[in-house]
Protein backbone atom coordinates (compact mmCIF):
# COMPACT_ATOMS: atom_id res chain seq x y z
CA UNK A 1 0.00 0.00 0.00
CA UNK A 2 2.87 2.67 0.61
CA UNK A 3 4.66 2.07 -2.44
CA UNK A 4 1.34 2.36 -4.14
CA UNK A 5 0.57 5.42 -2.60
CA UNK A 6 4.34 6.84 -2.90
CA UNK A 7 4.08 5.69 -6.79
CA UNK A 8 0.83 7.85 -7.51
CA UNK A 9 2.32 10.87 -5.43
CA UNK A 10 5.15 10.37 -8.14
CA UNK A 11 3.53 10.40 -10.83
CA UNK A 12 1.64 13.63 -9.67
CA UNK A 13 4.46 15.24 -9.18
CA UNK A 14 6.04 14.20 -12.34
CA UNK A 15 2.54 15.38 -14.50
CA UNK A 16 3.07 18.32 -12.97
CA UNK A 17 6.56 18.86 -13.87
CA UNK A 18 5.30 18.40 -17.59
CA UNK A 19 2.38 20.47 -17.52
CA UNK A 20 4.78 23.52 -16.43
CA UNK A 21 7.41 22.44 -19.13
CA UNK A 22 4.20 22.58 -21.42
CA UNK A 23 3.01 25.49 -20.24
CA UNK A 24 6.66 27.18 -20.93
CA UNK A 25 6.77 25.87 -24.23
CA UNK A 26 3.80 27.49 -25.20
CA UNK A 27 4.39 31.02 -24.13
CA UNK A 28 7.60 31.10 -25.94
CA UNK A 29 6.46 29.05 -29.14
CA UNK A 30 3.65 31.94 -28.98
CA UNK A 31 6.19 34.92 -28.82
CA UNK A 32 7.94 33.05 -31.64
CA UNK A 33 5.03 33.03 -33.86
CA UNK A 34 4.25 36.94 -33.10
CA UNK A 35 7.65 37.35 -35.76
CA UNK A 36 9.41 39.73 -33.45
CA UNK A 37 12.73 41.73 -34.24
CA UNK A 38 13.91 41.19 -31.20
CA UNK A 39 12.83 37.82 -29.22
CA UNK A 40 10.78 38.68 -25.63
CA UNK A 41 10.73 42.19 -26.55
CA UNK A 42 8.00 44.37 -28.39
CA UNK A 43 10.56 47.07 -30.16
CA UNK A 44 8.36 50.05 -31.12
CA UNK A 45 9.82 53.45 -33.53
CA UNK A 46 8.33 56.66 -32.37
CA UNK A 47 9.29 61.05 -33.30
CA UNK A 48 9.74 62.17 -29.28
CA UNK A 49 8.82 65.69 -30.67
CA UNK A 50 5.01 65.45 -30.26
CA UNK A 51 4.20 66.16 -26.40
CA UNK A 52 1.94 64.69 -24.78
CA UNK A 53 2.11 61.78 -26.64
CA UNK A 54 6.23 61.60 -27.00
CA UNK A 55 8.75 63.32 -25.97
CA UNK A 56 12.23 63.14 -24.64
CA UNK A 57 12.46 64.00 -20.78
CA UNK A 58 14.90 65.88 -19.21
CA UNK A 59 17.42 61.99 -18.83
CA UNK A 60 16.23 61.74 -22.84
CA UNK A 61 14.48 58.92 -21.80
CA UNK A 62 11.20 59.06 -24.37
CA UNK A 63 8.15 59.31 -22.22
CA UNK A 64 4.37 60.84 -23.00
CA UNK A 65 0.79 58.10 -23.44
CA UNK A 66 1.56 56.51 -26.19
CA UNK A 67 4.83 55.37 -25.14
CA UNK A 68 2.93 54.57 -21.52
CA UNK A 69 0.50 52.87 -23.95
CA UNK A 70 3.22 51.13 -26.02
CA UNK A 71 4.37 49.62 -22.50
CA UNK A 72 0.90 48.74 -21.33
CA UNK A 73 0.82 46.67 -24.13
CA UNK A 74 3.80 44.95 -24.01
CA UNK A 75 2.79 44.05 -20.07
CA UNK A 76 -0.13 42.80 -21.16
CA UNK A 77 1.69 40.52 -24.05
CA UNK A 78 4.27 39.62 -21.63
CA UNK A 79 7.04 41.49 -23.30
CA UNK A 80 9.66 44.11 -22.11
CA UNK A 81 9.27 47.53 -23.93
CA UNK A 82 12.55 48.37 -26.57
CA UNK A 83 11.50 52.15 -27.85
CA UNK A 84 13.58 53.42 -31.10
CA UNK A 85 13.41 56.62 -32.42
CA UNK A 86 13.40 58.32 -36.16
CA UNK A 87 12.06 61.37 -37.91
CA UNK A 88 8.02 61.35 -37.83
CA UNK A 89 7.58 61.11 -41.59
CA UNK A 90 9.95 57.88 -42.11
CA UNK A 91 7.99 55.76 -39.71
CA UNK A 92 5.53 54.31 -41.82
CA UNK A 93 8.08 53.72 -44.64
CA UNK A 94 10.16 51.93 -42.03
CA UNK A 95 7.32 49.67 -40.82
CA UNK A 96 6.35 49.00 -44.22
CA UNK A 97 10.05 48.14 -45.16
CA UNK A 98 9.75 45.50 -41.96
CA UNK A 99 12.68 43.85 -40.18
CA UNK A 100 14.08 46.15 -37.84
CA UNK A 101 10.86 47.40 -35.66
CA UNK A 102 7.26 45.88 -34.65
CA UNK A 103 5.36 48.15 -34.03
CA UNK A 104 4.99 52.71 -34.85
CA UNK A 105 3.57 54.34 -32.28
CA UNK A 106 3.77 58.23 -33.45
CA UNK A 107 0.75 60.15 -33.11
CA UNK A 108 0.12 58.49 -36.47
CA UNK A 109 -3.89 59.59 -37.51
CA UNK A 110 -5.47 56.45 -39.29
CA UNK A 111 -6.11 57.40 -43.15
CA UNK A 112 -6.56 55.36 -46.39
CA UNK A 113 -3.26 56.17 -47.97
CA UNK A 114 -1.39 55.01 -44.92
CA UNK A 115 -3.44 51.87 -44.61
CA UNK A 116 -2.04 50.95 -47.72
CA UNK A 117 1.00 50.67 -46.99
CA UNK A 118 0.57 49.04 -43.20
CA UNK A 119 -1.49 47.59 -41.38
CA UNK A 120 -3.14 49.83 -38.37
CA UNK A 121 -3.89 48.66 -34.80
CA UNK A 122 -7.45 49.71 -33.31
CA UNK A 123 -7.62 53.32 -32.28
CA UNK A 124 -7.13 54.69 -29.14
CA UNK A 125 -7.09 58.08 -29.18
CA UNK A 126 -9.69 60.67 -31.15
CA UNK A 127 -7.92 64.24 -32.23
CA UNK A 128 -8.85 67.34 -33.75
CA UNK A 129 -6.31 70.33 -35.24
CA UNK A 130 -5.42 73.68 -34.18
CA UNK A 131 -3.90 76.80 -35.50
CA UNK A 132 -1.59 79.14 -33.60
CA UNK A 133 -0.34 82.08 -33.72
CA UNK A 134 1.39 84.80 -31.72
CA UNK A 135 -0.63 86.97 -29.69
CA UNK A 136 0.77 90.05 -31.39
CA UNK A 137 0.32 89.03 -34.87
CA UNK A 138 -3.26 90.72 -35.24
CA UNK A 139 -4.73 87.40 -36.78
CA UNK A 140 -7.66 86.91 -35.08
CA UNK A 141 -10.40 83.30 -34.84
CA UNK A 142 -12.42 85.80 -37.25
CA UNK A 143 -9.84 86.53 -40.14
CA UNK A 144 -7.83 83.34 -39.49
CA UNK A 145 -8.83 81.77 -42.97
CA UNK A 146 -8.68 85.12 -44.39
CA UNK A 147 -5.16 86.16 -43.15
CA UNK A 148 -3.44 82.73 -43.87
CA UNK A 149 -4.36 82.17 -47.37
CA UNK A 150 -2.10 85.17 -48.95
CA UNK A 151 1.07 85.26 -50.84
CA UNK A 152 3.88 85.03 -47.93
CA UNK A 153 2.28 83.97 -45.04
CA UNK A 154 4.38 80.97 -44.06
CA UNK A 155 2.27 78.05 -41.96
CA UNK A 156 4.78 75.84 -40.16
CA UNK A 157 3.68 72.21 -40.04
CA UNK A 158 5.05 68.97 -39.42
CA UNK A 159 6.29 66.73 -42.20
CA UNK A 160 3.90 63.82 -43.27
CA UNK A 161 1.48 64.82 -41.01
CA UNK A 162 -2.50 65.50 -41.42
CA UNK A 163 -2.22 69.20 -40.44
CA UNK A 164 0.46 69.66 -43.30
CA UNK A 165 -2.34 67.92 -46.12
CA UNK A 166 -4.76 70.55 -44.49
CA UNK A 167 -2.84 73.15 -44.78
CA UNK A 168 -2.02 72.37 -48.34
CA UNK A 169 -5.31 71.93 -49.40
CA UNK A 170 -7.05 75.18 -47.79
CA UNK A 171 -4.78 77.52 -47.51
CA UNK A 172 -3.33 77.02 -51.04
CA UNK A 173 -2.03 81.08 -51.68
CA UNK A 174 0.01 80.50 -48.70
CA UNK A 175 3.45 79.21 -48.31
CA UNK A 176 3.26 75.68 -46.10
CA UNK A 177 7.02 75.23 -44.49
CA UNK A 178 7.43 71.75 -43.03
CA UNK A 179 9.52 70.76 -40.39
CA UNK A 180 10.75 67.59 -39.42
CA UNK A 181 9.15 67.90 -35.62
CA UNK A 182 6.63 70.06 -33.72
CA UNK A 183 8.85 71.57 -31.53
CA UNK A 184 10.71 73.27 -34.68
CA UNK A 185 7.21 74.40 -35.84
CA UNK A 186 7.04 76.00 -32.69
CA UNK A 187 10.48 77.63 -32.31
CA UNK A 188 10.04 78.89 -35.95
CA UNK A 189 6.66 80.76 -34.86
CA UNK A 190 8.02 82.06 -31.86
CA UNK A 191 11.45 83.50 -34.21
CA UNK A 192 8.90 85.11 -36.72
CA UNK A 193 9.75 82.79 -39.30
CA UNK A 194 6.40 81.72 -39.42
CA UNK A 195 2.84 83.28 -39.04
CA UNK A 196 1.03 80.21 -37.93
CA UNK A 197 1.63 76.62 -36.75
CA UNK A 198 -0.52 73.95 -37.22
CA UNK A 199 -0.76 70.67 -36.03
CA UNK A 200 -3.10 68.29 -33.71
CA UNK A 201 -4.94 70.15 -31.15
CA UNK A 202 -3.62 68.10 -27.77
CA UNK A 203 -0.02 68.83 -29.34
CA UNK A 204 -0.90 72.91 -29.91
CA UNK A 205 -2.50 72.59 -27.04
CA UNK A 206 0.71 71.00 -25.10
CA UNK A 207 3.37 73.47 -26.99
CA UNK A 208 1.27 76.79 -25.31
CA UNK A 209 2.69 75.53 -21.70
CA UNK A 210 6.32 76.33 -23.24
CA UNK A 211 4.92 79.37 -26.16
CA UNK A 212 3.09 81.70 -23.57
CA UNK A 213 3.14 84.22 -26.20
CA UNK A 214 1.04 82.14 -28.54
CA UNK A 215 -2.47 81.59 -28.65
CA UNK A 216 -4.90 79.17 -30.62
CA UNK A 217 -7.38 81.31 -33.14
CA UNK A 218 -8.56 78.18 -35.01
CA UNK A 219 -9.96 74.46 -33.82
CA UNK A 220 -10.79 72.20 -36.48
CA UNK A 221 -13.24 69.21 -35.83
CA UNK A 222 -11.51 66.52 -38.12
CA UNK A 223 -11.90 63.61 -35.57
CA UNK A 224 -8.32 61.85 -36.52
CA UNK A 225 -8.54 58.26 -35.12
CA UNK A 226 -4.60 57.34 -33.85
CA UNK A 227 -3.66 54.00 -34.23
CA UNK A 228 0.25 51.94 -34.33
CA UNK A 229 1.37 50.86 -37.34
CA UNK A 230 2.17 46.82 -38.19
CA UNK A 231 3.83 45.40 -40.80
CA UNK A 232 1.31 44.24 -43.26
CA UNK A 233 2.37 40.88 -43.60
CA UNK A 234 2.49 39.99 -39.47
CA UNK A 235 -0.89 39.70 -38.88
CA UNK A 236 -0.47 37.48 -35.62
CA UNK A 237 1.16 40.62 -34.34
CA UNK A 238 -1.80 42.74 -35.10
CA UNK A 239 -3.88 40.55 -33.61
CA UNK A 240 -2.47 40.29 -30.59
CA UNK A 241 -1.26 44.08 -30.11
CA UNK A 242 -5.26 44.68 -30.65
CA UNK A 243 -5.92 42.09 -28.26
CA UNK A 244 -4.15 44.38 -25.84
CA UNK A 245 -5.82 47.26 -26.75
CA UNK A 246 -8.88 45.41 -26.51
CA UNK A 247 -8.33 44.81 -22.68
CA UNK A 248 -6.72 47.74 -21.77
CA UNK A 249 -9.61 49.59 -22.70
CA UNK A 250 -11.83 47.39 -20.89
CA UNK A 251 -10.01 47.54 -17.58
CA UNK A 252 -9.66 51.26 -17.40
CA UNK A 253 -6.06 51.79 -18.03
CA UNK A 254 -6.26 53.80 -21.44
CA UNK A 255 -8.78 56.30 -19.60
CA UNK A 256 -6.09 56.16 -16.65
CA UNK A 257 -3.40 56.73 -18.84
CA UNK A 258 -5.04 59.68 -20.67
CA UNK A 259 -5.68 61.43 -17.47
CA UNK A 260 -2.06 61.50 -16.85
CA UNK A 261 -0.47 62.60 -20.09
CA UNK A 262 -3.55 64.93 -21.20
C-alpha cells in the first residue's frame, strides 16, 4: 500500500513537472510566432517631438501616453518595452520596409493612404487640429482663414502629417514650411519665421505651456482616429497588439493613462 501510494504521489508530481514544461513551451512558441525583431521584446519606432504623446524628458528617456500605452501593451503581451526613435515622416516607410521594428507608435492619424502601406492597430485616441499664432500678430479666430491664405504667409507644419495635407489643401495662396518635428514648428513661430503653426490640437494645445506668447485662433473638428502601425504581412502581431488594446480599454487603463499625459 505505501509504495502504491508513494508511486501515484510520483507520478503527480512528475505530471506536474510536464504540464509547467508545457506550459513554458507554449508562451515562448507563442512569442515566436508573433515574428518579433527582437525575441521577448516588443521594439516600437516613435518622433519624441510630439508632447503629450512623445517626448524626450529631461534623462532623454522618451516618455508621453503613447509610449505609456506602447508599455501597457507589451505588459499585457508579456514582453519588455525596446523604444527606437526616427524622424516622424519615415515611420511608416520603415514599418512597411519590416525587419528592424514591430510596431509605430507616433501620433500616427489612421487614413486610407497610410493603410495601404501598413497595417493599423485599433484606435485609441480621437484628435482634432489647431492653428496658432502669436498673440501680437493681429490674426484673429475671425480673419484666421482670411489672413493665412495670402502670398507670404508661411504656416509651419510637421512633415507627413494630417495638419500639413490641411494646410495644403485650404490655404493654397500660402506658403506651407514643413519641419521635421513640432517643436521646430514652434520655435520657428516664436522666431517670426512663421505666421502660424498647425498641427493636432492636444499637441498645440501641449506646446502653449512652453509658447506663452502664442495663442490658438482656429480648432478644427476633423476627428483623426490614432492607431500603431504593423507590418502588413504579421498579422499574428496585429492581432495580438489589438488584443491588448482590446483589454486595456476594458479595464480602465487607457482612460487612466489619458488622465495623466492629457
Amino acid at each position: 500500500m505505501k509504495k502504491s501510494i508513494k508511486a501515484l504521489a510520483l507520478a503527480a508530481v512528475l505530471a506536474l513537472s510536464l504540464g509547467a514544461l508545457a506550459g513554458c513551451s507554449s508562451n515562448s512558441s507563442s512569442s515566436d510566432d508573433l515574428g518579433l525583431v527582437n525575441e521577448g521584446k516588443l521594439t516600437i519606432v516613435t518622433s519624441p517631438d510630439y508632447p503629450p504623446f512623445e517626448n524626450l524628458n529631461d534623462d532623454g528617456e522618451a516618455e508621453g501616453f503613447e509610449i505609456a500605452l506602447a508599455g501597457a501593451i507589451a505588459d499585457k503581451m508579456g514582453l519588455e518595452l525596446q523604444v527606437e526613435t526616427m524622424q516622424f515622416d519615415g515611420i511608416v516607410t520603415a514599418i512597411a520596409a519590416g525587419g528592424k521594428y514591430d510596431m509605430g507608435i507616433t501620433g500616427l492619424s489612421v487614413t486610407p493612404e497610410r493603410a495601404e502601406q501598413i497595417n493599423f492597430t485599433n484606435s485609441y485616441y480621437v484628435d482634432d487640429l489647431s492653428c496658432a499664432v502669436m498673440k501680437d500678430s493681429g490674426i484673429t479666430s475671425d480673419s484666421v482663414d482670411a489672413d493665412l491664405n495670402k502670398k507670404g504667409v508661411v504656416i509651419a507644419v510637421q512633415s507627413g502629417t494630417t495638419g500639413e495635407a490641411y494646410a495644403q489643401e485650404n490655404y493654397p495662396k500660402a506658403t506651407i514650411k514643413a519641419y521635421g518635428n513640432s517643436n521646430d514648428c514652434f520655435a520657428a513661430l516664436n522666431a517670426g519665421q512663421a505666421n502660424a503653426a498647425l498641427t493636432n490640437a492636444a499637441v498645440v494645445a501641449s506646446m502653449l505651456n512652453s509658447y506663452t506668447d502664442a495663442e490658438i485662433v482656429k480648432s478644427v473638428a476633423t476627428g483623426e482616429e490614432y492607431a500603431a502601425a504593423i507590418n502588413l504581412d504579421n498579422q499574428a502581431l496585429l492581432d495580438a497588439v489589438n488584443a491588448a488594446i482590446t483589454e486595456l480599454q476594458e479595464d480602465g487603463t487607457i482612460d487612466e493613462l489619458l488622465k495623466e499625459w492629457m
